[in-house]
N, C-alpha and C. Protein backbone atom coordinates (compact mmCIF):
# COMPACT_ATOMS: atom_id res chain seq x y z
N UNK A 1 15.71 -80.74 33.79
CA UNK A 1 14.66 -79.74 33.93
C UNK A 1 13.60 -79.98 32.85
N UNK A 2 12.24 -79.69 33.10
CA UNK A 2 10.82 -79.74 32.12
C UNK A 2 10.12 -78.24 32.21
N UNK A 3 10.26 -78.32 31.07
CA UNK A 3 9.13 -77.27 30.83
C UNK A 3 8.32 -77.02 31.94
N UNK A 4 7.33 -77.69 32.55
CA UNK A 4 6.81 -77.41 33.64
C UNK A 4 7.73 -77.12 34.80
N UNK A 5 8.67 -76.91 34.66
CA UNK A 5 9.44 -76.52 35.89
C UNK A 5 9.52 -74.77 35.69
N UNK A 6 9.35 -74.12 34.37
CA UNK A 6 9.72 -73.19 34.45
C UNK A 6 8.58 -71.95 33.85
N UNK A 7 8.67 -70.87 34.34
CA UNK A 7 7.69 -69.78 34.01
C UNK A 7 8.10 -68.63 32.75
N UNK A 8 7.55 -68.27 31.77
CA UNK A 8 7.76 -67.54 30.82
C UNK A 8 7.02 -66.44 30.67
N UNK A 9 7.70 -65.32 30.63
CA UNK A 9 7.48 -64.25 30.66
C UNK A 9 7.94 -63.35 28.97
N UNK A 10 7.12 -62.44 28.23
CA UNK A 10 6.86 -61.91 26.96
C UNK A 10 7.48 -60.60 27.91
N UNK A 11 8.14 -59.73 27.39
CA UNK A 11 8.81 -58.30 27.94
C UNK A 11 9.37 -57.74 26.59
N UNK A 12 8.50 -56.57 26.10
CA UNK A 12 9.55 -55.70 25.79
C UNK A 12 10.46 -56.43 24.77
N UNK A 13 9.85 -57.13 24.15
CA UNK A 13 10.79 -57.46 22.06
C UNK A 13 11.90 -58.88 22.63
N UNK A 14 11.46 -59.33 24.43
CA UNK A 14 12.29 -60.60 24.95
C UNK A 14 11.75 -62.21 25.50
N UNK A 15 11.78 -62.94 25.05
CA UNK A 15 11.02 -63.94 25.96
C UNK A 15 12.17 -64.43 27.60
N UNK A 16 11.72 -64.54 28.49
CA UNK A 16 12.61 -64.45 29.49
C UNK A 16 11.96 -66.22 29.82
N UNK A 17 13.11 -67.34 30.56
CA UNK A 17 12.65 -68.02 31.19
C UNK A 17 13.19 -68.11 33.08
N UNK A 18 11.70 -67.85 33.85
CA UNK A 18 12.80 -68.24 34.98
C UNK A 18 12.21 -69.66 35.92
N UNK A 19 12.94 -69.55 37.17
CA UNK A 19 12.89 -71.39 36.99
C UNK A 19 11.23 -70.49 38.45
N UNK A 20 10.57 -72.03 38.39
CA UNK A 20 9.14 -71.92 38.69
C UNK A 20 9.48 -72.13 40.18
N UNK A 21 10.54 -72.30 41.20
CA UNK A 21 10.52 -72.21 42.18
C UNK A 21 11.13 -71.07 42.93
N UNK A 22 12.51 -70.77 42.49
CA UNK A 22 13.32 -69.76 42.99
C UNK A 22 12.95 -68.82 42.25
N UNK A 23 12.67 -68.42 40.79
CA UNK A 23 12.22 -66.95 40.49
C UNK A 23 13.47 -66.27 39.56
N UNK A 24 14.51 -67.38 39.42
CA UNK A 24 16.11 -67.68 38.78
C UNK A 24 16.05 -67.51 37.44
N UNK A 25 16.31 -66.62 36.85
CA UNK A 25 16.33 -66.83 35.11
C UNK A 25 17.31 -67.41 34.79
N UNK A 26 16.85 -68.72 33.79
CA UNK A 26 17.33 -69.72 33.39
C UNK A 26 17.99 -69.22 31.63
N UNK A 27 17.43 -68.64 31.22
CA UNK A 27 17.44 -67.55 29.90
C UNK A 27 16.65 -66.73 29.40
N UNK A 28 17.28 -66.39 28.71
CA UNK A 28 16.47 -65.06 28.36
C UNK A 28 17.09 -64.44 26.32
N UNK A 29 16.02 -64.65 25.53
CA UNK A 29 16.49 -64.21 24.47
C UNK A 29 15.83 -63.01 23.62
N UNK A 30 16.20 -62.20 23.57
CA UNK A 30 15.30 -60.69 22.42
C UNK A 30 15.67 -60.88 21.45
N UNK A 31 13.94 -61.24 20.59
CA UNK A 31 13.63 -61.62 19.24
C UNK A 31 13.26 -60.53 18.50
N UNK A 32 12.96 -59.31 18.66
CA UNK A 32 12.53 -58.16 17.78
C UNK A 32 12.06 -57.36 18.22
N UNK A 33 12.18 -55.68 18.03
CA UNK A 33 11.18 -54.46 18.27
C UNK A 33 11.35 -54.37 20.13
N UNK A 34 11.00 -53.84 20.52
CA UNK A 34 10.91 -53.25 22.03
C UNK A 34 9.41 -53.26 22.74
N UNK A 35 8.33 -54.11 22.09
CA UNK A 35 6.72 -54.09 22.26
C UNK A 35 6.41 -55.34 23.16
N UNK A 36 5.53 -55.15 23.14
CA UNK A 36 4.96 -56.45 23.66
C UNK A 36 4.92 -58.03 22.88
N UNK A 37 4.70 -59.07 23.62
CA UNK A 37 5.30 -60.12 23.17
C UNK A 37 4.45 -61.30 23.46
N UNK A 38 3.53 -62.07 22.93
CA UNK A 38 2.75 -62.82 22.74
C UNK A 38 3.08 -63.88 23.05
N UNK A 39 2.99 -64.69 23.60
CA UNK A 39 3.69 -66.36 23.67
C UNK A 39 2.52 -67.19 23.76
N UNK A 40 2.62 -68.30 23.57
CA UNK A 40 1.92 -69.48 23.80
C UNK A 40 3.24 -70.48 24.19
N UNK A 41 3.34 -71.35 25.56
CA UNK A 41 3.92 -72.61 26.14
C UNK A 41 2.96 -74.03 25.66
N UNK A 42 4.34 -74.68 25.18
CA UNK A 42 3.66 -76.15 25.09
C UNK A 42 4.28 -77.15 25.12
N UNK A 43 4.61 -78.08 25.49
CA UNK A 43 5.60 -78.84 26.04
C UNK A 43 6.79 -79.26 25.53
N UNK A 44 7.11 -79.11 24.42
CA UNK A 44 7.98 -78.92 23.21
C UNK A 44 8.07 -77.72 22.59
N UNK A 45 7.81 -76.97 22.98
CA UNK A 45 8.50 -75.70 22.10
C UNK A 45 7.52 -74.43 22.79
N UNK A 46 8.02 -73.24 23.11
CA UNK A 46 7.15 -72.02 23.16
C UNK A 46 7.12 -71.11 21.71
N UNK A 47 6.05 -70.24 21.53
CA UNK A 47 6.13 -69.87 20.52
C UNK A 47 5.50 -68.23 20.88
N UNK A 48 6.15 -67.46 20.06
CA UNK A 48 6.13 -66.54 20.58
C UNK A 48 6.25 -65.26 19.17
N UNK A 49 4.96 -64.33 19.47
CA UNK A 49 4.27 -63.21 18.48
C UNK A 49 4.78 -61.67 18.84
N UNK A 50 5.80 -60.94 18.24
CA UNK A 50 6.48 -59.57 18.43
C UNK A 50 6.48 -59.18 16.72
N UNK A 51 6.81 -57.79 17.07
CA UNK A 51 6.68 -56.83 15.76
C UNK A 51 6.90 -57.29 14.43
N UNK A 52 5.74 -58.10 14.44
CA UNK A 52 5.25 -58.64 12.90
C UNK A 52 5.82 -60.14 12.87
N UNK A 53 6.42 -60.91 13.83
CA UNK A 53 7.06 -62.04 13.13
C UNK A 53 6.54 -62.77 14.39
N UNK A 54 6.42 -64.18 13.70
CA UNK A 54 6.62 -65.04 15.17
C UNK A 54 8.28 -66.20 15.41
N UNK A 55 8.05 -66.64 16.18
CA UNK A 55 9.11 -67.50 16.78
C UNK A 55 8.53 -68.80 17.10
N UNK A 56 9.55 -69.94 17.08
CA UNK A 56 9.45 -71.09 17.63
C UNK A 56 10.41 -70.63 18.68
N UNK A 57 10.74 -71.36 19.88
CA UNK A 57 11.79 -71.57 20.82
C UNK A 57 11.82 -73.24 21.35
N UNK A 58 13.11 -73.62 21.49
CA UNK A 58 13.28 -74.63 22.38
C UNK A 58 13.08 -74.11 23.77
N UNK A 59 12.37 -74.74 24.46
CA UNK A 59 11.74 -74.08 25.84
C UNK A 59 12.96 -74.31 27.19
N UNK A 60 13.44 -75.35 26.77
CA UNK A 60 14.65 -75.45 28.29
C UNK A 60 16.01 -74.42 27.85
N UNK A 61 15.84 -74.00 26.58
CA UNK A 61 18.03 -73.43 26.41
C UNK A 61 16.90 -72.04 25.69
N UNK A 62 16.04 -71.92 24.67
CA UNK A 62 15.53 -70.42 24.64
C UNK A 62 15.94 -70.54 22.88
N UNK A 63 17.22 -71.61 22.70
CA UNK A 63 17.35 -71.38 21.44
C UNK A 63 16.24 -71.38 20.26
N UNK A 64 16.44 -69.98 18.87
CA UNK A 64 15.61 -70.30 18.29
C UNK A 64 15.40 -71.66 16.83
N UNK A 65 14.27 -72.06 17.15
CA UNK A 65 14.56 -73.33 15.53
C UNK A 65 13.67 -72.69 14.96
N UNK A 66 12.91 -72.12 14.46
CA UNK A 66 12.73 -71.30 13.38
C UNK A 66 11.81 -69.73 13.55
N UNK A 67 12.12 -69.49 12.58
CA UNK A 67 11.02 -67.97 12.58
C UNK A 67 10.87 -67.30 11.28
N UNK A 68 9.38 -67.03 11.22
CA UNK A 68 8.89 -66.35 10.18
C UNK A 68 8.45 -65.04 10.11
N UNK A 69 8.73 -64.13 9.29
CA UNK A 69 8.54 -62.72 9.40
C UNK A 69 7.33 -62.50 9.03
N UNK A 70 6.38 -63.22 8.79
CA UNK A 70 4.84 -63.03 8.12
C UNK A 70 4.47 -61.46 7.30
N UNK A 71 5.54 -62.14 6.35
CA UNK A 71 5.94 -60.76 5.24
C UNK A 71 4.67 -60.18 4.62
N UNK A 72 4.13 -58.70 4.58
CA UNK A 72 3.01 -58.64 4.30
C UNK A 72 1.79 -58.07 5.37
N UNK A 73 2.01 -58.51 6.40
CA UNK A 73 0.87 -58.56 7.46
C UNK A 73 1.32 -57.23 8.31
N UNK A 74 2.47 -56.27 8.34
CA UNK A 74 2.80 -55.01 9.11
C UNK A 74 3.00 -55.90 10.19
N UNK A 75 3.23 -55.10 11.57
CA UNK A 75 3.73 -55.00 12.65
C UNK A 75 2.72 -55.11 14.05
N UNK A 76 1.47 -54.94 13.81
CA UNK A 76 0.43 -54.66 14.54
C UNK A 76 0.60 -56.39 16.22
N UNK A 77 -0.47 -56.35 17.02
CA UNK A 77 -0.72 -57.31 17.77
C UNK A 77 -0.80 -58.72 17.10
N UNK A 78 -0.67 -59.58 17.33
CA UNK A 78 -1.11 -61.27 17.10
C UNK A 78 -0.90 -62.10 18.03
N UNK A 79 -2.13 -62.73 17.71
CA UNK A 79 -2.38 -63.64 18.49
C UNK A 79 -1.80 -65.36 18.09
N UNK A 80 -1.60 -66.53 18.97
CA UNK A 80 -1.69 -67.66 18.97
C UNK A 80 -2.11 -68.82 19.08
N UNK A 81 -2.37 -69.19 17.85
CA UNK A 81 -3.24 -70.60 18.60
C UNK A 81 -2.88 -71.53 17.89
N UNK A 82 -2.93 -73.32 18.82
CA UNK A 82 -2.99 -74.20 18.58
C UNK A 82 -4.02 -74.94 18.88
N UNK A 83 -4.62 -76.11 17.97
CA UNK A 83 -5.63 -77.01 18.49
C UNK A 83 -5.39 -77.29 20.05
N UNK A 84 -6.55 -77.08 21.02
CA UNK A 84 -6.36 -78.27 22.15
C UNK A 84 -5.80 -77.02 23.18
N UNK A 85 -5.52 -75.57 22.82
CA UNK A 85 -5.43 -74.65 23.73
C UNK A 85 -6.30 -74.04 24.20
N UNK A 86 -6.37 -72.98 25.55
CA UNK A 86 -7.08 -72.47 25.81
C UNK A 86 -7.47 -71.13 24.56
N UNK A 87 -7.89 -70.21 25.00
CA UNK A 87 -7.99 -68.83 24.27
C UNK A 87 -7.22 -67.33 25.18
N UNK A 88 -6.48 -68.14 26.23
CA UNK A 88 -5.59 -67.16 27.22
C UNK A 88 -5.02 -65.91 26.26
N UNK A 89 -4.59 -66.34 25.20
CA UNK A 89 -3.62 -65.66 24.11
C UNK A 89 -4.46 -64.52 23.38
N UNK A 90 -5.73 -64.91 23.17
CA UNK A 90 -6.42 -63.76 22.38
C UNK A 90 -6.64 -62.59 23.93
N UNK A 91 -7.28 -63.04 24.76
CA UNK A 91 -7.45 -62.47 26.04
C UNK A 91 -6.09 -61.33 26.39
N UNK A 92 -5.00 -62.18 26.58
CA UNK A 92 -3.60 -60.94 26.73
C UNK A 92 -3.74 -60.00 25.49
N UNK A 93 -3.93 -60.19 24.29
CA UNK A 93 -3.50 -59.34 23.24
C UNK A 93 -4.83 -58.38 22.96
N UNK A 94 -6.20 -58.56 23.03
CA UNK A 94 -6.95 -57.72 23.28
C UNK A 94 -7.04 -56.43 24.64
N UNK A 95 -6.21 -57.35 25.81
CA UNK A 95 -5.48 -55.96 26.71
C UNK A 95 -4.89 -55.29 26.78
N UNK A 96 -3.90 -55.64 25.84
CA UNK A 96 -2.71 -54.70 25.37
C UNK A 96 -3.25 -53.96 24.48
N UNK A 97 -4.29 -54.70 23.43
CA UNK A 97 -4.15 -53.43 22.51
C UNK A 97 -5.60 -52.39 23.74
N UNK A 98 -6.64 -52.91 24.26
CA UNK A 98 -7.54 -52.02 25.42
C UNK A 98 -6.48 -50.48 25.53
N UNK A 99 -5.25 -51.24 26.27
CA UNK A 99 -4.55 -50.18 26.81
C UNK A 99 -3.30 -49.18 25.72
N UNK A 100 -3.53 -49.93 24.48
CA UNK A 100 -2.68 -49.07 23.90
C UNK A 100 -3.59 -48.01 23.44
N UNK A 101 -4.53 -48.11 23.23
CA UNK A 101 -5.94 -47.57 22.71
C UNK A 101 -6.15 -46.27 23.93
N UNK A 102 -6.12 -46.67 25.15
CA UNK A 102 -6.52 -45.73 26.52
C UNK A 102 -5.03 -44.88 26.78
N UNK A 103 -4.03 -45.62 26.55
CA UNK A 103 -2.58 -44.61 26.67
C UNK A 103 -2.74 -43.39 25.45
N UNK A 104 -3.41 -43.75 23.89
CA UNK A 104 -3.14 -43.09 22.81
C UNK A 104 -4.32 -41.84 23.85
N UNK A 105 -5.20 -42.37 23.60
CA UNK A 105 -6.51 -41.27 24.53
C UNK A 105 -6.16 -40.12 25.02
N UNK A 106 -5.19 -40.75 26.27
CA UNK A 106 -5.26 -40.08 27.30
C UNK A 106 -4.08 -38.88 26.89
N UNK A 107 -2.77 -39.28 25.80
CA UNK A 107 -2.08 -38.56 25.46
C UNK A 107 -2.49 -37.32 24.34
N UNK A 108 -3.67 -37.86 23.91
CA UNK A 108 -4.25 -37.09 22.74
C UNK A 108 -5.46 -35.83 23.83
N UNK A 109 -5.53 -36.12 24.65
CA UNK A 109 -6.72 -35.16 25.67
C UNK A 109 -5.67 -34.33 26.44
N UNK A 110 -4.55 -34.78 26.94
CA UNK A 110 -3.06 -33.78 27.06
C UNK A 110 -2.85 -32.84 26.27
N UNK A 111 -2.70 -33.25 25.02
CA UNK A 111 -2.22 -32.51 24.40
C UNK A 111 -3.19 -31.32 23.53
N UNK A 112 -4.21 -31.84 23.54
CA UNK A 112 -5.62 -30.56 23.39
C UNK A 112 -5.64 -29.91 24.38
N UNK A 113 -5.37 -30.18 25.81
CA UNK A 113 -5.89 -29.67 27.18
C UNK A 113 -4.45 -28.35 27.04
N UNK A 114 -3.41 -28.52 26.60
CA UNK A 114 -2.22 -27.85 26.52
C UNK A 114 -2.65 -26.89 25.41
């Protein structure tokens, strides 16, 4: 199996892999917190941004080879980048936070309206 065989999905504090034809999770590992989950794929390794830390992954087994808690920096969104990528990664994490921003809103106009 190659990397390009398979689709990765950020869920909820998990990186999930399933296979790119059947829809089959191949693995699945939860790296931290219960939030949303940032990844960047690259043909050797995925890497992947949750509550304050990032991850390396081996992309075919999920195992992790390293991770840093980016001690200092809190818990907030981050983004990923490598030379030679798109900017897909800033794009997802500016929607999440759009909508964490419009969920806080809409709960804060509830709760005045009450």
């Amino acid at each position: 199996m190659k990397t390009s065989d398979l689709v990765f999905i950020g869920i909820k504090g998990s990186v999930i892999a399933l296979d790119r034809v059947t829809g089959t999770q191949v693995w699945a590992i939860h790296l931290r917190g219960s939030g949303f989950v940032n990844i960047l794929v690259q043909p050797d390794a995925i890497l992947a941004c949750c509550y304050g830390e990032v991850f390396c992954l081996d992309p075919l087994t999920g195992q992790g080879r390293w991770q840093n808690p980016l001690t200092g920096f809190g818990y907030g969104l981050a983004t990923i980048a490598v030379e030679g990528q798109s900017e897909t990664g800033v794009a997802t994490a500016l929607a999440e936070q759009r909508r964490r921003s419009e969920e806080s809103a809409a709960a804060a106009s509830s709760t005045a309206a009450a």
